[in-house]
PDB file of N, CA and C in Angstrom:
ATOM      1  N   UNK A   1       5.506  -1.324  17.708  1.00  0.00           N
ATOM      2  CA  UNK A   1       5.152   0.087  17.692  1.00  0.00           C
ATOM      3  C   UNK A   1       5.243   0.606  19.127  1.00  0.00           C
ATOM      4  N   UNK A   2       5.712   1.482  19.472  1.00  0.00           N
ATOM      5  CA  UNK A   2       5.826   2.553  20.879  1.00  0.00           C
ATOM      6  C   UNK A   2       4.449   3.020  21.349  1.00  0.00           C
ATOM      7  N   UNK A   3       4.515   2.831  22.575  1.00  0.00           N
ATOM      8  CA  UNK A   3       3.291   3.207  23.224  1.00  0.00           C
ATOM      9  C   UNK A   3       3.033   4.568  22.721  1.00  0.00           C
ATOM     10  N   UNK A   4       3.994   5.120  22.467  1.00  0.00           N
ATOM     11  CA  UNK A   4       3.524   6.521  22.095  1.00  0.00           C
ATOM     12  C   UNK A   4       2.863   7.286  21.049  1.00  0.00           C
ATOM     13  N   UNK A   5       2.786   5.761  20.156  1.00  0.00           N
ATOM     14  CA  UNK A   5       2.302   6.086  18.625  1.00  0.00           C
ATOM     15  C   UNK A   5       1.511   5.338  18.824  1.00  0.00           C
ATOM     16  N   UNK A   6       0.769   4.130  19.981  1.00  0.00           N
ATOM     17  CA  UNK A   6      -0.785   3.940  20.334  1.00  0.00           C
ATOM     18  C   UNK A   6      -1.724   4.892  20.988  1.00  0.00           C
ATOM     19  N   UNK A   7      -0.810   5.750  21.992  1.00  0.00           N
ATOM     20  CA  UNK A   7      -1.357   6.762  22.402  1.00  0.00           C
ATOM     21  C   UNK A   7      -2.235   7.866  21.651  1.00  0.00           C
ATOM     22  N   UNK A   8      -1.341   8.281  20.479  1.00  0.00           N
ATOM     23  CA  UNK A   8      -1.390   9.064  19.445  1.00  0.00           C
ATOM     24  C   UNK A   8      -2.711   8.650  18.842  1.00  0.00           C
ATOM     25  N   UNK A   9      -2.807   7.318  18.512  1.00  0.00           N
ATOM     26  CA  UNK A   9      -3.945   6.442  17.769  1.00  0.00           C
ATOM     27  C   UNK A   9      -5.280   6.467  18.730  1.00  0.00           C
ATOM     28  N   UNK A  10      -4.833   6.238  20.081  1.00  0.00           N
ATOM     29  CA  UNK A  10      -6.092   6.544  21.017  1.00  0.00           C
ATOM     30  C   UNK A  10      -6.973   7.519  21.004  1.00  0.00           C
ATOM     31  N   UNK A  11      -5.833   8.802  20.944  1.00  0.00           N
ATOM     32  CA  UNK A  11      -6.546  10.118  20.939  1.00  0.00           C
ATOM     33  C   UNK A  11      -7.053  11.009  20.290  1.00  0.00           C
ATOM     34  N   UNK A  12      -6.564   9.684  18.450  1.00  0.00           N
ATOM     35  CA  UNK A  12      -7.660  10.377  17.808  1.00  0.00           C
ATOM     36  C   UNK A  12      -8.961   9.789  17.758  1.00  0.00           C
ATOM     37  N   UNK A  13      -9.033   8.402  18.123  1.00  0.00           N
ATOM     38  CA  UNK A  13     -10.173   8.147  17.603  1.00  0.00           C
ATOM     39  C   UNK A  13     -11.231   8.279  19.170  1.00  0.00           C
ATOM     40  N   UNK A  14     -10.787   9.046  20.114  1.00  0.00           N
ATOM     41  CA  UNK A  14     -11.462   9.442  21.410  1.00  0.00           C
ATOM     42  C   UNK A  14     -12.509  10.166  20.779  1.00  0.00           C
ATOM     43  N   UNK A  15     -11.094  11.739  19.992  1.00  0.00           N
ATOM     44  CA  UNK A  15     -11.760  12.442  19.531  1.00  0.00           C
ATOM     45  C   UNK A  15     -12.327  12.520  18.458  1.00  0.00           C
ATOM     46  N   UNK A  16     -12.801  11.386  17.460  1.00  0.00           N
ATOM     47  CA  UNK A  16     -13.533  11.060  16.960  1.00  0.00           C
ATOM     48  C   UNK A  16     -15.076  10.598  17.523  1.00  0.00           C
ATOM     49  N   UNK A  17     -14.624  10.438  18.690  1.00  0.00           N
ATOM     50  CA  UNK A  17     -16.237   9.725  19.551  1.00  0.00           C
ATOM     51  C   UNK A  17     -16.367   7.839  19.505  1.00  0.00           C
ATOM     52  N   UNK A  18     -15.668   7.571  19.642  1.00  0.00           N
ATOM     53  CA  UNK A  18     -15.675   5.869  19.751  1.00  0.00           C
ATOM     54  C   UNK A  18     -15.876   6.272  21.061  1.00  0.00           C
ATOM     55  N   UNK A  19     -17.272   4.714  21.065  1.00  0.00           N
ATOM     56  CA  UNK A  19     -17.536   4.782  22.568  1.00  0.00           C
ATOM     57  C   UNK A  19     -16.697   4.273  23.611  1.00  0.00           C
ATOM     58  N   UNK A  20     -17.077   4.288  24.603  1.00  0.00           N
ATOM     59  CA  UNK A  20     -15.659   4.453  25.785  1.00  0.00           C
ATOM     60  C   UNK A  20     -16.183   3.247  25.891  1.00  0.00           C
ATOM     61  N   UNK A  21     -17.391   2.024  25.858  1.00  0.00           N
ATOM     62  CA  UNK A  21     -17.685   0.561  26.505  1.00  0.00           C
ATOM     63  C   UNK A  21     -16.590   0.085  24.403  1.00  0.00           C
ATOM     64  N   UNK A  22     -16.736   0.562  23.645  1.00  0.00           N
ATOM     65  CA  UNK A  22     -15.692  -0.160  23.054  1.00  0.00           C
ATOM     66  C   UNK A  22     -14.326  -0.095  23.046  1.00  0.00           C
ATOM     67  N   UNK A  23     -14.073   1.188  23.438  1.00  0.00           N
ATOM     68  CA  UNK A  23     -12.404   1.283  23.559  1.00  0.00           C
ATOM     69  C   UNK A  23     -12.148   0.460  24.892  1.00  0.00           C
ATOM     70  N   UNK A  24     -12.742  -0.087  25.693  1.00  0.00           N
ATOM     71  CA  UNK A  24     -12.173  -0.542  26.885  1.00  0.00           C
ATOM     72  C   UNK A  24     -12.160  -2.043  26.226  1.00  0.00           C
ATOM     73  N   UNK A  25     -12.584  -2.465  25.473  1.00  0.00           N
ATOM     74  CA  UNK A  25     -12.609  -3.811  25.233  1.00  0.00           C
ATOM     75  C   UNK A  25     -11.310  -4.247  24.056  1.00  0.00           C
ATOM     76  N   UNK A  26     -11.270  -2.800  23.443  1.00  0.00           N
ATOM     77  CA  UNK A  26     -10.262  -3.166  22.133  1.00  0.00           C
ATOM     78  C   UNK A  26      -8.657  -3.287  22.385  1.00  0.00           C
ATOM     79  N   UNK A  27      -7.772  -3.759  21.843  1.00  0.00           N
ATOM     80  CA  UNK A  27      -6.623  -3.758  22.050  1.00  0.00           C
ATOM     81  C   UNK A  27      -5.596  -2.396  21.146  1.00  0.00           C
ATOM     82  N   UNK A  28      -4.634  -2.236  21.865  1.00  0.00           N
ATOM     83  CA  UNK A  28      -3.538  -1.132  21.116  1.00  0.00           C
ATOM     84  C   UNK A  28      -3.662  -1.360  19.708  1.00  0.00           C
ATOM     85  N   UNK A  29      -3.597  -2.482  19.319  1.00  0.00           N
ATOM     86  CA  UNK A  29      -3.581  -2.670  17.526  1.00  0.00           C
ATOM     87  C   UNK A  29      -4.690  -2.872  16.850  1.00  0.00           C
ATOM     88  N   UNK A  30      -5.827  -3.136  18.090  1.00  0.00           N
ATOM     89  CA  UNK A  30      -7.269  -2.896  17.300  1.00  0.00           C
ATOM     90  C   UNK A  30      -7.429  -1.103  17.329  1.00  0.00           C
ATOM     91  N   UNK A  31      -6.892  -0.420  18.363  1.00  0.00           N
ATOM     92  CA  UNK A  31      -6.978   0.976  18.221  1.00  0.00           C
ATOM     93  C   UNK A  31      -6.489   1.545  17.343  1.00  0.00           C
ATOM     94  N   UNK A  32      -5.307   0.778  16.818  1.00  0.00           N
ATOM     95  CA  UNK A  32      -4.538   1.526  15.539  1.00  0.00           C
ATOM     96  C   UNK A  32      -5.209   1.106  14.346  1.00  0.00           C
ATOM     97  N   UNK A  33      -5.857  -0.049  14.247  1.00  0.00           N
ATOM     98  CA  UNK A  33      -6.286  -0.069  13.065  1.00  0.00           C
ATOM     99  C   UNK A  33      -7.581   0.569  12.664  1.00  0.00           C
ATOM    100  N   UNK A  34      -8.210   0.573  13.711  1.00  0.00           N
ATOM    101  CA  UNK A  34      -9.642   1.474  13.307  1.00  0.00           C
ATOM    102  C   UNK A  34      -9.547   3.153  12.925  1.00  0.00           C
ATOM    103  N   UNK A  35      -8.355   3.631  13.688  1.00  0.00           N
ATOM    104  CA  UNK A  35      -7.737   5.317  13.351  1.00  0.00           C
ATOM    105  C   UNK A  35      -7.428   4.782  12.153  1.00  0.00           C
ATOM    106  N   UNK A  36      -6.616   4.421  11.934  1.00  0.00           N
ATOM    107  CA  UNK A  36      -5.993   4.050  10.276  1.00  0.00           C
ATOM    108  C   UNK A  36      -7.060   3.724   9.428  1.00  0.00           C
ATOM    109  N   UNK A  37      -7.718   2.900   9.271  1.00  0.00           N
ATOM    110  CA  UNK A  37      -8.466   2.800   8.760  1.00  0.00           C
ATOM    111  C   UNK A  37      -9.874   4.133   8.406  1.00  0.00           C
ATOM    112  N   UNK A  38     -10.001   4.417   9.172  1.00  0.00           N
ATOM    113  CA  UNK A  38     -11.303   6.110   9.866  1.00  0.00           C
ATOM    114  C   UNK A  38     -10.065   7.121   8.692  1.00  0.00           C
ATOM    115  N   UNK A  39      -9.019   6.974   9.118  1.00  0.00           N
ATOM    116  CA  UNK A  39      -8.243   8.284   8.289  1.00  0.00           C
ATOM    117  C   UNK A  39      -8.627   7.929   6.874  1.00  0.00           C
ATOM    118  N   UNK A  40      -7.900   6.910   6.474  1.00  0.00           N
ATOM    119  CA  UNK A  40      -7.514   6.439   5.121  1.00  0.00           C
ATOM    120  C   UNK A  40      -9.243   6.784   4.439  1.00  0.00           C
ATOM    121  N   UNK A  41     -10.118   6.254   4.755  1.00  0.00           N
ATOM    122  CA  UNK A  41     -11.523   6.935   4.407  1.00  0.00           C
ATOM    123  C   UNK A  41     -12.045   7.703   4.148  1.00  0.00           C
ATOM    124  N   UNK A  42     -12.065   8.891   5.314  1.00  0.00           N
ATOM    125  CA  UNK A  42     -11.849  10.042   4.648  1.00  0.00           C
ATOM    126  C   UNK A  42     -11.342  10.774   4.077  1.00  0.00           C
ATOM    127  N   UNK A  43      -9.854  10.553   4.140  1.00  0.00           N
ATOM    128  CA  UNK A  43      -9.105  10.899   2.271  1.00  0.00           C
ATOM    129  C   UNK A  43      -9.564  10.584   1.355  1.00  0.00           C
ATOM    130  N   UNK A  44     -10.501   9.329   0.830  1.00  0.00           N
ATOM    131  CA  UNK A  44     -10.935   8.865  -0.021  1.00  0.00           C
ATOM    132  C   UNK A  44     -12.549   9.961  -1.086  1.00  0.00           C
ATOM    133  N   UNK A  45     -12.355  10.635   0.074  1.00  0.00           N
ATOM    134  CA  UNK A  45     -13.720  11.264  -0.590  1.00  0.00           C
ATOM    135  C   UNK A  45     -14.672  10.611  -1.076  1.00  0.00           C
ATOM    136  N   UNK A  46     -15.332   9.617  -0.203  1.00  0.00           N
ATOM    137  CA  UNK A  46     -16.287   8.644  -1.006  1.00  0.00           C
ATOM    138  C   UNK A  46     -17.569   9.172  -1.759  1.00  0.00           C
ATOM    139  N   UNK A  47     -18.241   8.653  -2.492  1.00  0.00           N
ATOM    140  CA  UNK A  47     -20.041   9.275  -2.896  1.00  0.00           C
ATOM    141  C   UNK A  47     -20.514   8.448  -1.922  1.00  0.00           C
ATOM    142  N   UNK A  48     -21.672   8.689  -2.514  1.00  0.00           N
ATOM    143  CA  UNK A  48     -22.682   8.432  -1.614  1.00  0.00           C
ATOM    144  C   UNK A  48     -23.096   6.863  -1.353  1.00  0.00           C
ATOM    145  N   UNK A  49     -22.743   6.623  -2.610  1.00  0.00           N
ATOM    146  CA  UNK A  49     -22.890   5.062  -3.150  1.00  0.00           C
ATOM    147  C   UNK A  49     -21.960   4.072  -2.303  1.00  0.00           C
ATOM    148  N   UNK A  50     -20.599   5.018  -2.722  1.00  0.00           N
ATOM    149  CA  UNK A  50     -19.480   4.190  -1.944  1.00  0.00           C
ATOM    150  C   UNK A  50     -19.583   4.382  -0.509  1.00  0.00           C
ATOM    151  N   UNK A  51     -20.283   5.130   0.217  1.00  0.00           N
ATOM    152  CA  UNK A  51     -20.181   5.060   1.372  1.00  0.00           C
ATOM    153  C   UNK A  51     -21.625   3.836   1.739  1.00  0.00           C
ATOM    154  N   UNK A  52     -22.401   4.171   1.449  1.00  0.00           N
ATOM    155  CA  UNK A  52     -23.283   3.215   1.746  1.00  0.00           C
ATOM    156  C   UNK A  52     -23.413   1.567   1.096  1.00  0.00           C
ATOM    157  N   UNK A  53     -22.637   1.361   0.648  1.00  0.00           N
ATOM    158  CA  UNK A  53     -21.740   0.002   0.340  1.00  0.00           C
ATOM    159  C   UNK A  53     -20.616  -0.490   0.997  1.00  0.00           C
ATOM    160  N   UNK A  54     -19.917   0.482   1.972  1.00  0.00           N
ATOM    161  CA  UNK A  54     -18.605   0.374   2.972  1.00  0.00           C
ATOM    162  C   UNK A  54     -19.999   0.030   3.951  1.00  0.00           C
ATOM    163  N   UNK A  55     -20.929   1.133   4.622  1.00  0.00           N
ATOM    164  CA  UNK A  55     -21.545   0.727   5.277  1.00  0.00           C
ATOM    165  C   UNK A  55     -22.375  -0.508   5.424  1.00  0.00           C
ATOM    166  N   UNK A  56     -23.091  -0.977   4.707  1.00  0.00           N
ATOM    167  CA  UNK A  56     -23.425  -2.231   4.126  1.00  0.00           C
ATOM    168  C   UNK A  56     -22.300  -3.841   4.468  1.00  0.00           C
ATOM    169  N   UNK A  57     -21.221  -3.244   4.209  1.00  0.00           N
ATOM    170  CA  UNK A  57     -20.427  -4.218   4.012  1.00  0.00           C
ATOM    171  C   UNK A  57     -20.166  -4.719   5.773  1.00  0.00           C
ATOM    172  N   UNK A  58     -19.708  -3.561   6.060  1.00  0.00           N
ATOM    173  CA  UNK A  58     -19.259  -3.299   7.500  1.00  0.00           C
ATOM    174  C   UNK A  58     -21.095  -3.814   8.485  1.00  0.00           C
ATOM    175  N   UNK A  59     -21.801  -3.537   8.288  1.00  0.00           N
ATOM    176  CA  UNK A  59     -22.731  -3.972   8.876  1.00  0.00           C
ATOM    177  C   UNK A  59     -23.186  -5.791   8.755  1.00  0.00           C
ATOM    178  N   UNK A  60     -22.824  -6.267   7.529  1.00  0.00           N
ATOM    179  CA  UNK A  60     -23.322  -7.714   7.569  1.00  0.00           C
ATOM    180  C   UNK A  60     -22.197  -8.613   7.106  1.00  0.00           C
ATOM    181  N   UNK A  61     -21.090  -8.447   5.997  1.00  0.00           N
ATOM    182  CA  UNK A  61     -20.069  -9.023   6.130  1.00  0.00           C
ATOM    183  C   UNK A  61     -18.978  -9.222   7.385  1.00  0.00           C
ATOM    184  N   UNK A  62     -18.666  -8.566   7.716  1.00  0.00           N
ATOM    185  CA  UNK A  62     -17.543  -8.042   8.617  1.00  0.00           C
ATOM    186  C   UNK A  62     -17.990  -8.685   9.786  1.00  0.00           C
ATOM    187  N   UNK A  63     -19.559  -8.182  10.239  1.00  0.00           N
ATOM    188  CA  UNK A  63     -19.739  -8.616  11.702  1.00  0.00           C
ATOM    189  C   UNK A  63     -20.667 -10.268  11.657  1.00  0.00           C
ATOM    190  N   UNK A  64     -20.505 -10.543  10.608  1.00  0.00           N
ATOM    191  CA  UNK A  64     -20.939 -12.580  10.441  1.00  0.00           C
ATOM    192  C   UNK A  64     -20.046 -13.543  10.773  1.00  0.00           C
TER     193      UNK A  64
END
């Protein structure tokens, strides 16, 4: 992928508010996947349920 379409990926998820002590640690393709991922989500229109089961998941699966 072109720096220019990590760039792209950077600056949305800046402007999303990812903190600046994690973007300094993450890599170009960890940056793309968390935008990608952040997008694809909110297309999804989750409830309430499904969001707090992504959250859930993401809080104790993911980070074990």
């Amino acid at each position: 992928m072109s720096n220019k379409n990590y760039e792209s990926h950077r600056r949305a998820i800046v402007s999303k508010g990812i903190p600046a002590a994690l973007l300094a640690r993450i890599s170009d393709s960890d940056i793309q996947v968390i935008n990608t991922f952040l997008t694809r989500v909110n297309k999804l229109e989750l409830t309430p349920e499904e969001k707090a089961w992504l959250v859930s998941v993401i809080k104790t699966d993911a980070l074990a």
